[in-house]
N, C-alpha and C. Protein backbone atom coordinates (compact mmCIF):
# COMPACT_ATOMS: atom_id res chain seq x y z
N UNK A 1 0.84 -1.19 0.00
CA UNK A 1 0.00 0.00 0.00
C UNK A 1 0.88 1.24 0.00
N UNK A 2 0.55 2.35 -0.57
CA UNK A 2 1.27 3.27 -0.68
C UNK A 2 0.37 4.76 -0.06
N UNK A 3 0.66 5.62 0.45
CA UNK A 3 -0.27 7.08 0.90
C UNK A 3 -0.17 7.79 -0.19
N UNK A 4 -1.42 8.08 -0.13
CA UNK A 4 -1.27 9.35 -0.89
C UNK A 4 -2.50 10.44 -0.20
N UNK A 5 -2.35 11.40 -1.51
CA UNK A 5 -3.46 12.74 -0.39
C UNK A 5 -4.47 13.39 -1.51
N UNK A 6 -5.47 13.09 -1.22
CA UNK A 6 -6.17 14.01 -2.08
C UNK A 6 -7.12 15.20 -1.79
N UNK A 7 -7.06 15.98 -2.88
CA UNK A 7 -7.40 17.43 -2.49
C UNK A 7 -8.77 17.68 -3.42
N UNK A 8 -9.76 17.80 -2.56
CA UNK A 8 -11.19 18.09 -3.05
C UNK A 8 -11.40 19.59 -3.58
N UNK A 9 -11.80 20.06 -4.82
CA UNK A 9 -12.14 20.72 -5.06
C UNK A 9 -13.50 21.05 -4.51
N UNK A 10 -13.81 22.79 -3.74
CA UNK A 10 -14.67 23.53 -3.80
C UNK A 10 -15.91 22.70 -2.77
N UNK A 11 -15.30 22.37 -1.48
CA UNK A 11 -16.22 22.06 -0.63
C UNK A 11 -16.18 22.79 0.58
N UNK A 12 -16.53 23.34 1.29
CA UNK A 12 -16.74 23.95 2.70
C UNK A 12 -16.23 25.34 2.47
N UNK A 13 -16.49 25.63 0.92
CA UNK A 13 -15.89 27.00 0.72
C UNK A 13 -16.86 28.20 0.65
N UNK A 14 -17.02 28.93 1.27
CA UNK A 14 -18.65 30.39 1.28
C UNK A 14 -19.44 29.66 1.87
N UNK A 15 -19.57 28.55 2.65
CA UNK A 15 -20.55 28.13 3.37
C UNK A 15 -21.49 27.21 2.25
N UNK A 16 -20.51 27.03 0.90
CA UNK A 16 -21.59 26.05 -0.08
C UNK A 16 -21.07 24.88 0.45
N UNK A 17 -21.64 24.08 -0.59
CA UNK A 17 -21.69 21.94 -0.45
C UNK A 17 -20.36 22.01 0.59
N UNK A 18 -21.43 22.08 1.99
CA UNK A 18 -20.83 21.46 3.43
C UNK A 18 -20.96 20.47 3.38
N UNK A 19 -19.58 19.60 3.79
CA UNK A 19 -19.82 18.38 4.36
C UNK A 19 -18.51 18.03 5.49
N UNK A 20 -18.77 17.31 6.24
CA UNK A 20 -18.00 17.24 7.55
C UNK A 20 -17.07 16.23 7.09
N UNK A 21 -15.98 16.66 7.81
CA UNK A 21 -14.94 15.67 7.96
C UNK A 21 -14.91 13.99 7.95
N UNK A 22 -16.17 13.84 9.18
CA UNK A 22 -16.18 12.48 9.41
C UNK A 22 -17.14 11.88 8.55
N UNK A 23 -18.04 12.48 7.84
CA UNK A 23 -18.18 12.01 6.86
C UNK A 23 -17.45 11.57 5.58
N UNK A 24 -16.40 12.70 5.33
CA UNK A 24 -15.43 12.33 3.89
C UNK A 24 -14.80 10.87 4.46
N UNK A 25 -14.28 10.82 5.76
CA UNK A 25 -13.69 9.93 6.29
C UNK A 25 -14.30 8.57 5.82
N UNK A 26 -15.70 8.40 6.21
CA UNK A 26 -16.58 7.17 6.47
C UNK A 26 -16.81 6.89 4.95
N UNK A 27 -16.76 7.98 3.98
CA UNK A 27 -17.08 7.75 2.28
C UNK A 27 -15.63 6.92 1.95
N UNK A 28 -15.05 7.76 2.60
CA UNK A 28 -13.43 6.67 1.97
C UNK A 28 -13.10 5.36 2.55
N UNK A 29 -13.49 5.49 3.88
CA UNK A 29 -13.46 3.72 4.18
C UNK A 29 -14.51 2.60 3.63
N UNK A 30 -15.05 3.40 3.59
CA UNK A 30 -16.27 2.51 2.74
C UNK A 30 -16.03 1.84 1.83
N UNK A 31 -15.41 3.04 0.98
CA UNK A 31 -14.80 2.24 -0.19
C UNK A 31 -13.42 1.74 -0.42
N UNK A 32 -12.84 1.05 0.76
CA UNK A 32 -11.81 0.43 0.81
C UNK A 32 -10.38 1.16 1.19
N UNK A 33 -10.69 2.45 1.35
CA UNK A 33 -9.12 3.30 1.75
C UNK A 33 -9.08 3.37 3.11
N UNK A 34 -7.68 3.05 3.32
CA UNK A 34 -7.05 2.59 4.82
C UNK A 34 -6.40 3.90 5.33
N UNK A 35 -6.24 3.74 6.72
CA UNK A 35 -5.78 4.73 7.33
C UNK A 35 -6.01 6.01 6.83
N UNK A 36 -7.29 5.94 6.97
CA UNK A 36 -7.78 7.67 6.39
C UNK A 36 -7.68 8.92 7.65
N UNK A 37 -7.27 9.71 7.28
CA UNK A 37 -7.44 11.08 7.99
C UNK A 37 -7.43 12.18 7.09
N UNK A 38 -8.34 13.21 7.59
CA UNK A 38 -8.45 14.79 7.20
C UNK A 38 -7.93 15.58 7.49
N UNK A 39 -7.49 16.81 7.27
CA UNK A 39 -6.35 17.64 7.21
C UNK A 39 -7.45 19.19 7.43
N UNK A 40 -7.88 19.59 7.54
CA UNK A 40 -8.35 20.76 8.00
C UNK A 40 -9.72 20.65 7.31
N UNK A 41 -10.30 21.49 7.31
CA UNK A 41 -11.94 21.44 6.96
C UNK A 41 -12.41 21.76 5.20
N UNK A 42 -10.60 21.81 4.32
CA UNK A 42 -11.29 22.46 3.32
C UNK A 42 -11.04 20.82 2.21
N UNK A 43 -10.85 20.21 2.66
CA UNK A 43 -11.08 18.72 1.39
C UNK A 43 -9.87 18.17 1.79
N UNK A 44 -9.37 17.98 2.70
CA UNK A 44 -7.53 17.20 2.47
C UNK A 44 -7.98 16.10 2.62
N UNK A 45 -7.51 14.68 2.12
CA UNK A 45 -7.56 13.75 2.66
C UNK A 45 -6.30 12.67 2.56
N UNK A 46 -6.29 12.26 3.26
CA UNK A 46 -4.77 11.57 3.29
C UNK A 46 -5.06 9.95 3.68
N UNK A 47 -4.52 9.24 2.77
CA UNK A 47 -5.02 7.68 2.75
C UNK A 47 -4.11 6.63 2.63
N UNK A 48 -4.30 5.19 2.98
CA UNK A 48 -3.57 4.12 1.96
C UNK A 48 -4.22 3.51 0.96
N UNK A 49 -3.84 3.24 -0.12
CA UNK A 49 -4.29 2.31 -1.49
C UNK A 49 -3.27 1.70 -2.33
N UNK A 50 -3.76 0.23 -2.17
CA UNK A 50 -2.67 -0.58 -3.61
C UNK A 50 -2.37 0.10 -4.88
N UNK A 51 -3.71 0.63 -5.18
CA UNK A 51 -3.55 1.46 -6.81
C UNK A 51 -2.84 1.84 -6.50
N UNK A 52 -1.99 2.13 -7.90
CA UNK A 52 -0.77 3.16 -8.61
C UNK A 52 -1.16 4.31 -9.47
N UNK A 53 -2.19 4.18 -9.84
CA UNK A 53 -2.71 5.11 -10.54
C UNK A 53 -3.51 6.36 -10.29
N UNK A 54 -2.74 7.25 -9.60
CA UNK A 54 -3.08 8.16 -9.32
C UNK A 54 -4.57 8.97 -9.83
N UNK A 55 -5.37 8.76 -11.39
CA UNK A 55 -6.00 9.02 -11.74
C UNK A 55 -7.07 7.67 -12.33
N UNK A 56 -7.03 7.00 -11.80
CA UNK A 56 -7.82 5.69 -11.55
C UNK A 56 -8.50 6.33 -9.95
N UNK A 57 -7.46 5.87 -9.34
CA UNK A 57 -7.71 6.61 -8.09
C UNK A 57 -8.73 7.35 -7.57
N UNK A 58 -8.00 8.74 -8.07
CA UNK A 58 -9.41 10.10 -8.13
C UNK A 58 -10.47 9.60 -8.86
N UNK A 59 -10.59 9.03 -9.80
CA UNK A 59 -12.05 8.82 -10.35
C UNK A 59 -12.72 7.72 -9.26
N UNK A 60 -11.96 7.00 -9.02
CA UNK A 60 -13.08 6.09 -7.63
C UNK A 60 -13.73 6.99 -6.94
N UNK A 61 -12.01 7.54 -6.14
CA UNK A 61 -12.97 8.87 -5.21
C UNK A 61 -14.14 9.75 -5.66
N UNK A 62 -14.18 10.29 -6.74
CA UNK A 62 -15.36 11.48 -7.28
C UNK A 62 -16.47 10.39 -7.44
N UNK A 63 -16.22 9.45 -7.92
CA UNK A 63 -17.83 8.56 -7.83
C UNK A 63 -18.43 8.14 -7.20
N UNK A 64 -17.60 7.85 -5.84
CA UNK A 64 -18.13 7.49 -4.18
C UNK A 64 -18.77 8.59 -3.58
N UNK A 65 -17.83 9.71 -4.23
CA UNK A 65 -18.32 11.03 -3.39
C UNK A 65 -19.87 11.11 -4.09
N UNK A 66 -19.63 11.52 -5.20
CA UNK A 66 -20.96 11.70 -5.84
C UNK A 66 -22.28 11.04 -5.30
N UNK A 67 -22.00 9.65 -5.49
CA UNK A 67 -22.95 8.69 -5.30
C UNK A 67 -23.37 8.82 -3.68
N UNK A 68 -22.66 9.46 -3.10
CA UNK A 68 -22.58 9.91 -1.17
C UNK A 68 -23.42 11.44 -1.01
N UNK A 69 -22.71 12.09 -1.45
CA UNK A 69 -22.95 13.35 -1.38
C UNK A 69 -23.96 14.02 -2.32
N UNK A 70 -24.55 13.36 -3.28
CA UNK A 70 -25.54 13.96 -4.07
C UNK A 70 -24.89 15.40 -5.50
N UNK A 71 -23.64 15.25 -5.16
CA UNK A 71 -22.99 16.29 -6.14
C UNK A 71 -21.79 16.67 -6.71
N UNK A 72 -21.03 16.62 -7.44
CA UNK A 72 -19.82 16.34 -8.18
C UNK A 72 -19.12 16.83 -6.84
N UNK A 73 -17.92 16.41 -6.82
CA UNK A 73 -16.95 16.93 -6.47
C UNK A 73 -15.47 16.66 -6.86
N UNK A 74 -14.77 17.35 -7.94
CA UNK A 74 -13.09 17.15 -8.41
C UNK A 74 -12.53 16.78 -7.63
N UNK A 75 -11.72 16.21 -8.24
CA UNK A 75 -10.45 15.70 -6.29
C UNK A 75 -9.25 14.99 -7.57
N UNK A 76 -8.22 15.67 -7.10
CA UNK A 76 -6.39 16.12 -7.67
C UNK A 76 -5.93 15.09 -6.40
N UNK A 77 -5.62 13.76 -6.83
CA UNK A 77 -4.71 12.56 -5.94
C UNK A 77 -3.21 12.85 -6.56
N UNK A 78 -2.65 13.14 -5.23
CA UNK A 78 -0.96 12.94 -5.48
C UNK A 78 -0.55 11.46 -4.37
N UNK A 79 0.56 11.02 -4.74
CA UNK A 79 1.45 10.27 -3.87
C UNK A 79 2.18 11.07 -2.81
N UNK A 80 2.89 10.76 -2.03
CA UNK A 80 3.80 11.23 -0.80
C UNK A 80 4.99 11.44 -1.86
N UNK A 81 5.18 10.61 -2.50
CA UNK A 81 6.38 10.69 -3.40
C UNK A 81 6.40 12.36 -4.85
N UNK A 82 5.26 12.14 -5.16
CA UNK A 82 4.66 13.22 -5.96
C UNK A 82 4.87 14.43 -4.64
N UNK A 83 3.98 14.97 -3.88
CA UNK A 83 3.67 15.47 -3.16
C UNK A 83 5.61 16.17 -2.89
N UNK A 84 5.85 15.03 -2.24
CA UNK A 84 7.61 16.08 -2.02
C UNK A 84 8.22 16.10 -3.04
N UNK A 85 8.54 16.30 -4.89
CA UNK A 85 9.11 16.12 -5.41
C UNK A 85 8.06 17.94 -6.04
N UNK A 86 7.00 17.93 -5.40
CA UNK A 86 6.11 19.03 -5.45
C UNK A 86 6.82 20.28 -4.84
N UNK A 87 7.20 20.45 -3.91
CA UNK A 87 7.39 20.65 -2.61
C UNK A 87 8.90 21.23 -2.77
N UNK A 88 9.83 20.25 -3.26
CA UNK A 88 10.91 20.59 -3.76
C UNK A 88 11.09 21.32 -4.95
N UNK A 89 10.26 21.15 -5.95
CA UNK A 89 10.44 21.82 -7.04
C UNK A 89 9.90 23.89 -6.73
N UNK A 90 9.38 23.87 -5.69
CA UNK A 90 9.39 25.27 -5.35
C UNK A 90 9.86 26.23 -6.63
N UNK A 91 9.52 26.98 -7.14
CA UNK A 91 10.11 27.75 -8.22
C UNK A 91 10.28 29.06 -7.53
N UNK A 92 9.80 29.02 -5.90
CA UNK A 92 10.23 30.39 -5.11
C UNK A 92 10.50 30.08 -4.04
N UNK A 93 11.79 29.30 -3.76
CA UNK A 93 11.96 28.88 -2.76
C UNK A 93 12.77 29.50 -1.81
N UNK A 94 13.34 31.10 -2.25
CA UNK A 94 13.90 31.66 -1.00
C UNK A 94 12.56 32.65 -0.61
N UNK A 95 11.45 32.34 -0.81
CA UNK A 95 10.58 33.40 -0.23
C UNK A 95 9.61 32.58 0.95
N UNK A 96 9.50 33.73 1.86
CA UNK A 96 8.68 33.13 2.95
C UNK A 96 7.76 33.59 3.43
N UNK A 97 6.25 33.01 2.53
CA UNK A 97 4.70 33.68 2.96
C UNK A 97 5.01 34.51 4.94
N UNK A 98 4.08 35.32 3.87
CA UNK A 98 3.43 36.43 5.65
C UNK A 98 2.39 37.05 5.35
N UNK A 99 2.19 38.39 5.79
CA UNK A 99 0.89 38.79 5.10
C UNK A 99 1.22 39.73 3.83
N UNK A 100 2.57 39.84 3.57
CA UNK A 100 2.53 40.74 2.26
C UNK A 100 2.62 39.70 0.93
N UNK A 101 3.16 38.35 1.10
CA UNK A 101 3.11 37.33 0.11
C UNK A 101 2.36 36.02 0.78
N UNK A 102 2.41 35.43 -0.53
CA UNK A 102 1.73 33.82 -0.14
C UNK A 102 2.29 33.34 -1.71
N UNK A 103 2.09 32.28 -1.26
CA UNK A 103 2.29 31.14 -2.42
C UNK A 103 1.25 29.74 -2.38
N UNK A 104 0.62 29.90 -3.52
CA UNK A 104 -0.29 28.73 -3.66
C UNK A 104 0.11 27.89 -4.52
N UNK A 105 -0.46 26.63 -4.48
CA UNK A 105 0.11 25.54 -4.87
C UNK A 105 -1.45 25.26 -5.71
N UNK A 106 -1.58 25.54 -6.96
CA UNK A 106 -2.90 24.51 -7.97
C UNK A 106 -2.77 23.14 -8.18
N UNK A 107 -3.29 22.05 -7.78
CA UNK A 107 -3.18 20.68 -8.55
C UNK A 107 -4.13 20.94 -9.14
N UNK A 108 -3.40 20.48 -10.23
CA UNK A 108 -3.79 20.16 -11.46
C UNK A 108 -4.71 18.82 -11.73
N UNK A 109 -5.93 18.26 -12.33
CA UNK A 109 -6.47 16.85 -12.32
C UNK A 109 -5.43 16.61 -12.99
N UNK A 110 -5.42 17.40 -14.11
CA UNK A 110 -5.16 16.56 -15.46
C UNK A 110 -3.86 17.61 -16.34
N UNK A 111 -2.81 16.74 -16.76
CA UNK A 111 -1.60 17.51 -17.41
C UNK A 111 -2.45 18.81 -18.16
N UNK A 112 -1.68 20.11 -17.87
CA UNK A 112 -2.17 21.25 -18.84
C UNK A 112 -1.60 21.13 -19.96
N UNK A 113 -2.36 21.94 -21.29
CA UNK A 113 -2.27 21.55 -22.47
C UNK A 113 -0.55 22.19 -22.83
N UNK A 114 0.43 22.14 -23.56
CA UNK A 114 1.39 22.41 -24.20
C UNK A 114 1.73 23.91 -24.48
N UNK A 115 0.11 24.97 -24.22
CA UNK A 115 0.45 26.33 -24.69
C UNK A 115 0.20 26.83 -22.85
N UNK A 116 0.42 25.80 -22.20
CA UNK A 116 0.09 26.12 -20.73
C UNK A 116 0.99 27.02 -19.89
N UNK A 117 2.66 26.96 -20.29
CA UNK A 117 3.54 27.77 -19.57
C UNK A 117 3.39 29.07 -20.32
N UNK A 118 2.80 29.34 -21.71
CA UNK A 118 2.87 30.91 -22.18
C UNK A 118 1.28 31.78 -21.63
N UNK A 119 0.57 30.67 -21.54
CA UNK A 119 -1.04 31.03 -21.27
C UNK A 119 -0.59 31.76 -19.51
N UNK A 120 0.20 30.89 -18.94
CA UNK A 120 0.99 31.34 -17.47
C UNK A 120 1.28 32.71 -17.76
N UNK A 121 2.34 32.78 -18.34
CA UNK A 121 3.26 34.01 -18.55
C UNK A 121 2.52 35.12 -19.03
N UNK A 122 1.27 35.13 -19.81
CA UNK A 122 0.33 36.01 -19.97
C UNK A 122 0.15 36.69 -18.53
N UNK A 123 -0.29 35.90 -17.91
CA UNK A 123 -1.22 36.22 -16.71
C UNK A 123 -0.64 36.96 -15.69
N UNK A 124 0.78 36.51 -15.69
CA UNK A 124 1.95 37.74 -14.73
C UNK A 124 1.33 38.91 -14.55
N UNK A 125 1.33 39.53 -13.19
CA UNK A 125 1.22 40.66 -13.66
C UNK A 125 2.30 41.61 -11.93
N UNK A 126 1.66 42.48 -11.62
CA UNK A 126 2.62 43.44 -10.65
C UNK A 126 1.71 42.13 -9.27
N UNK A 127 0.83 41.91 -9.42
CA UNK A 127 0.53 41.15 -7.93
C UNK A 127 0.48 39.91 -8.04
N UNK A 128 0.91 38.89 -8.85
CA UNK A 128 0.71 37.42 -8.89
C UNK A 128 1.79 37.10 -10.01
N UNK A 129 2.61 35.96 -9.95
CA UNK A 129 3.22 35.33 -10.89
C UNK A 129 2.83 33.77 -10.90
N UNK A 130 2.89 33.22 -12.16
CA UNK A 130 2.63 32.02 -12.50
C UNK A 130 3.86 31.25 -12.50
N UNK A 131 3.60 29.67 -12.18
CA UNK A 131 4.77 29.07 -12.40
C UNK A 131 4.08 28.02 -12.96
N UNK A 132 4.18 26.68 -13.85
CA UNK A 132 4.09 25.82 -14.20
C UNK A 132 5.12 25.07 -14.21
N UNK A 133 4.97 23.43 -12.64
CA UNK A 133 6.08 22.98 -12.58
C UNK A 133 5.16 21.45 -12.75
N UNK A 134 5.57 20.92 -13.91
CA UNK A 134 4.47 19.59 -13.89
C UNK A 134 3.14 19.68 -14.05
N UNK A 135 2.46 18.99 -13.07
CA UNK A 135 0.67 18.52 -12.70
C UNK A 135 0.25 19.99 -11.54
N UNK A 136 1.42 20.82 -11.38
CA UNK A 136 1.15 22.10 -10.43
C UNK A 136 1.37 23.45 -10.95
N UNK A 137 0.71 24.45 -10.94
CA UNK A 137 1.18 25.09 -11.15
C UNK A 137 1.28 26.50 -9.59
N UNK A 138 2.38 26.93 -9.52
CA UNK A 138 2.83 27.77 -8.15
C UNK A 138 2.19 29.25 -8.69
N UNK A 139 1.77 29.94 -7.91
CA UNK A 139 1.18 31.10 -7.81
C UNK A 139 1.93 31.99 -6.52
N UNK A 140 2.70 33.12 -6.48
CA UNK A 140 3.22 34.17 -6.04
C UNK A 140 2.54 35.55 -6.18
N UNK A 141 1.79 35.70 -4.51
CA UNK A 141 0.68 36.09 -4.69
C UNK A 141 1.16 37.46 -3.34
N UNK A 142 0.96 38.12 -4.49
CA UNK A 142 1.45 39.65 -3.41
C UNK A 142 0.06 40.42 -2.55
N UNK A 143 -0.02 40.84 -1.55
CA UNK A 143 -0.73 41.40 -1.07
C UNK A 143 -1.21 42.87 -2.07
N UNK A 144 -2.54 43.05 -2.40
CA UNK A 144 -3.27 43.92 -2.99
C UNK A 144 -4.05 44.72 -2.32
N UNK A 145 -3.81 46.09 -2.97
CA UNK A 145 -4.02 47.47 -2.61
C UNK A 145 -6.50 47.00 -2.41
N UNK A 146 -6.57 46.27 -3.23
CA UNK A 146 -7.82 46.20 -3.38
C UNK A 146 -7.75 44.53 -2.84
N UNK A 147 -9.16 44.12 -2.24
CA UNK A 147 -9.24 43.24 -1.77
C UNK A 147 -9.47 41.93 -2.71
N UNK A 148 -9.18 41.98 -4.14
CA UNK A 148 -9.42 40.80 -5.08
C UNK A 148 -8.16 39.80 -4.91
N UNK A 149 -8.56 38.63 -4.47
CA UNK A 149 -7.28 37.72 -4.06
C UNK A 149 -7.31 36.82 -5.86
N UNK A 150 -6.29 35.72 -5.72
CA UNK A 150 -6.18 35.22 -6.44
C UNK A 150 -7.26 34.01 -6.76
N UNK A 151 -7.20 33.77 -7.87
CA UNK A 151 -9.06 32.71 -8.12
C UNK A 151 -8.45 31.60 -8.92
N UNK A 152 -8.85 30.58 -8.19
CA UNK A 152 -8.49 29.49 -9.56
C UNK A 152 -9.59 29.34 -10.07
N UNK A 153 -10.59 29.98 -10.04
CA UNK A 153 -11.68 29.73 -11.00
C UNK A 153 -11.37 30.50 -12.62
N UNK A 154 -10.40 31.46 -12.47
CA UNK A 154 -9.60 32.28 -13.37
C UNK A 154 -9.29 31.46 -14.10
N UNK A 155 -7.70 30.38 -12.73
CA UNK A 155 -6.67 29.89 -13.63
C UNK A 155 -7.44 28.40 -14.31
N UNK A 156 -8.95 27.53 -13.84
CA UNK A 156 -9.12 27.04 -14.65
C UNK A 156 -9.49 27.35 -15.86
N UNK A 157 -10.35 28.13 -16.04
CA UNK A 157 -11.07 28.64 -16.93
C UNK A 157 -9.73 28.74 -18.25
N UNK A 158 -8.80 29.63 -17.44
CA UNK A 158 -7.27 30.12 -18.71
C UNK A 158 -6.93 28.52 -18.98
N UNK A 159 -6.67 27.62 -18.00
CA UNK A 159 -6.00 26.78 -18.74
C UNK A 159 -6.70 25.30 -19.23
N UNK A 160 -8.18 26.13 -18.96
CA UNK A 160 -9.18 24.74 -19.50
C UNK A 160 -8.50 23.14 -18.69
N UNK A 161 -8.31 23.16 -17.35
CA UNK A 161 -8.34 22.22 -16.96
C UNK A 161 -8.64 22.60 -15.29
N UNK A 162 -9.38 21.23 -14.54
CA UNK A 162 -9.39 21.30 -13.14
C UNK A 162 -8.77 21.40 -12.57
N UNK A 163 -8.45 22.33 -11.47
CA UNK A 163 -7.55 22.32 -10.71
C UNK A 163 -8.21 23.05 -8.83
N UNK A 164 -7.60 22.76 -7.98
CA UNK A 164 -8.17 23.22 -6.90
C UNK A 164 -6.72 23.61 -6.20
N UNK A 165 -6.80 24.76 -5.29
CA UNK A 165 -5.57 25.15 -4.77
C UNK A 165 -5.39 25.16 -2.93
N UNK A 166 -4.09 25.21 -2.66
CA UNK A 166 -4.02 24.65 -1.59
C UNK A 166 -2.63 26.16 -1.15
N UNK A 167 -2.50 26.63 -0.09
CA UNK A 167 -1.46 27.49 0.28
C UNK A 167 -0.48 26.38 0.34
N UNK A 168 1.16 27.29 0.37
CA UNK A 168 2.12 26.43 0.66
C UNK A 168 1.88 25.39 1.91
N UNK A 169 1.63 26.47 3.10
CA UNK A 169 1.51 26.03 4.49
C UNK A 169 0.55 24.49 4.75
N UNK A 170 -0.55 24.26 3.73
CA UNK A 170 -1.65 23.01 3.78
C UNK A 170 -0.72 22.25 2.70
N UNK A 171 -0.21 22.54 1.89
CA UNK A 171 0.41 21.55 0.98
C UNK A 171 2.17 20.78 1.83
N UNK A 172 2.40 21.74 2.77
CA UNK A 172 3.48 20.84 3.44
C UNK A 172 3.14 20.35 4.77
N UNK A 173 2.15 20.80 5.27
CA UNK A 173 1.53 19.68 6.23
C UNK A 173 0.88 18.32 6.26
N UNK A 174 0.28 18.20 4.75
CA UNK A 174 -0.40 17.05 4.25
C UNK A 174 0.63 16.00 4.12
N UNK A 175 1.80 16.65 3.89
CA UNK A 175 3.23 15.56 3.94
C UNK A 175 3.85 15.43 5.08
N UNK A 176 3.76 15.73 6.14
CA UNK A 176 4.46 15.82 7.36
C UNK A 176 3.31 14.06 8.21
C-alpha cells in the first residue's frame, strides 16, 4: 500500500456543499481506503491504497463522493512521493509567505495543455506570478491594494483544466 493525499475541489468554501470531515472519512473507508485522515476542513484527505494510478484513483474517489454526497466533487490525488518532489520543485523557494506574500500551490487533475507555460506568462502581472512545474502550477501572490485575491476559478477557466488550490503552508503539512 502506498499514501497518498487528495485534495477536493470547492467544498466547505462560502458556506456552499458542506460536508464534515467524518463524513469524507466514512465515504473513503467505505470504499476500501485505509488509514484515512483529514487535514483541515477544506477537502484534504490523506489515505492508503494498492492502486498506482493516481488518476484511476481520483475517479473512484469522485464517484463514491458523488454517489454519497448527491454532487460532483473534483479531487487532484498525489502520492507522498509526488507530493515532495512538489514541494521541492518550489520555483520560489527563497521566499517566505506572511501577510505581504503567499504562495499557492494549484493541482492540477489533469496535465495542462502544451500552450500552458505561455497562457501562465500572460497572466503575470505586478501582484501574482505564475509558475508551471508539472501537474502544479505555483502562484506568487502579493498582497493587494484592493481586496481581489487570487481565483483558480480564473486559472481554470485560462488553462481549461481542473484544478483546486491549496497554500504552501496546507500543501506541506499534508506531507508531514
Amino acid at each position: 500500500m502506498a499514501r497518498y493525499v487528495a485534495f477536493l475541489r470547492a467544498i466547505n468554501v462560502g458556506g456552499n456543499r458542506m460536508v464534515k470531515m467524518e463524513v469524507l472519512k466514512d465515504i473513503f473507508e467505505q470504499h476500501g481506503f485505509r488509514q484515512v485522515q483529514t487535514y483541515i476542513n477544506s477537502g484534504n484527505v490523506l489515505f492508503d491504497h494498492t492502486g498506482k494510478d493516481t488518476a484511476v484513483i481520483g475517479i473512484k474517489i469522485e464517484k463514491a463522493l458523488e454517489k454519497a454526497l448527491g454532487f460532483d466533487v473534483p479531487v487532484c490525488v498525489r502520492s507522498m512521493a509526488e507530493m515532495a518532489a512538489v514541494l521541492e520543485n518550489n520555483p520560489f523557494p527563497g521566499i517566505t509567505p506572511d501577510k505581504q506574500v503567499q504562495i499557492y500551490i494549484a493541482f492540477l487533475r489533469d496535465t495542462a495543455g502544451a500552450d500552458a507555460a505561455g497562457i501562465l506568462a500572460g497572466m503575470d502581472n505586478e501582484w501574482e506570478t505564475y509558475r508551471l512545474c508539472g501537474r502544479e502550477v505555483f502562484v506568487l501572490a502579493r498582497k493587494r491594494p484592493d481586496p481581489t485575491p487570487f481565483s483558480n476559478n480564473y486559472l481554470e477557466k485560462k488553462l481549461k483544466v481542473v484544478a483546486t488550490t491549496r497554500n504552501l503552508a496546507t500543501a506541506t503539512k499534508v506531507t508531514q
